[in-house]
Protein backbone atom coordinates (compact mmCIF):
# COMPACT_ATOMS: atom_id res chain seq x y z
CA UNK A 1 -21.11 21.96 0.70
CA UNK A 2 -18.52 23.38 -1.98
CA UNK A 3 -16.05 20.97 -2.84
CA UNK A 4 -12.66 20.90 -1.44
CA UNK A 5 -9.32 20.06 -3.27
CA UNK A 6 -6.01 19.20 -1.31
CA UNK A 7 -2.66 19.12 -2.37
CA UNK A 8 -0.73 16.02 -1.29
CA UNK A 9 2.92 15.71 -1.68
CA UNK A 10 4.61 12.70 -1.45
CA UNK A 11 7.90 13.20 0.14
CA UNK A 12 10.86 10.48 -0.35
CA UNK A 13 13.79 10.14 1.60
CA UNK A 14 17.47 9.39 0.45
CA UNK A 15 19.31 7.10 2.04
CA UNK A 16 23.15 7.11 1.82
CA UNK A 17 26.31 6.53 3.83
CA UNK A 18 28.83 8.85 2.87
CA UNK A 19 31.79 6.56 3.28
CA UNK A 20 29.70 4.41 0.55
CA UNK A 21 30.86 3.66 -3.11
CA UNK A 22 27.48 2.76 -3.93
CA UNK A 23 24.76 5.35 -4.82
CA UNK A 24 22.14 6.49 -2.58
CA UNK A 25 19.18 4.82 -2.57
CA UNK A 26 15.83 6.80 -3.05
CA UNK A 27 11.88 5.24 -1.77
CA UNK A 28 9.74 4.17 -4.43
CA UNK A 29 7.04 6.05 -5.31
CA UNK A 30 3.28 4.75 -4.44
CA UNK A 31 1.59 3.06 -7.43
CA UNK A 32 -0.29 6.15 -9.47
CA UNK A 33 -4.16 5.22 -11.51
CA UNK A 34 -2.40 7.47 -14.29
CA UNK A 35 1.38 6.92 -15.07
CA UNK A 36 3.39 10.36 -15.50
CA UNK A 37 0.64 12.39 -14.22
CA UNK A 38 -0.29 14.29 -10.63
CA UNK A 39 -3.75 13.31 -10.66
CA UNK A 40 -4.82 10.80 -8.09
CA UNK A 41 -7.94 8.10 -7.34
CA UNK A 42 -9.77 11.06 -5.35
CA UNK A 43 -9.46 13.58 -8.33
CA UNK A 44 -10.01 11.30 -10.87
CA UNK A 45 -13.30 10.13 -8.92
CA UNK A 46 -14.31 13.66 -8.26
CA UNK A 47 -13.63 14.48 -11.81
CA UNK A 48 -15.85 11.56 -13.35
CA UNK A 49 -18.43 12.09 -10.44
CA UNK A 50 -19.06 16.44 -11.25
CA UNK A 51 -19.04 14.66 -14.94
CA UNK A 52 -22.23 12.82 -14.09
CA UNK A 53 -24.53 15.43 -12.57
């Protein structure tokens, strides 16, 4: 079985009231293994795990 990549995008949502002063607030973002880059656990384990054979 070939392996299979998938792209997931993590979508945030703005919240805001227009009649507001104060600026809109935006979702964190889930905790990443890697900070400032798009690779996740899955890719990193497939990575080390095609590594190994």
């Amino acid at each position: 079985m070939p392996m299979q990549v998938r792209v997931i995008r993590n979508i945030r949502k703005r919240y805001g009231c227009p009649a507001s002063v104060h600026a809109p607030i935006t979702a964190a973002l889930p905790p990443q293994p890697l900070p400032k880059s798009n690779a996740s656990s899955d890719f990193l384990a497939m990575l080390l795990a095609a590594r190994v054979r």
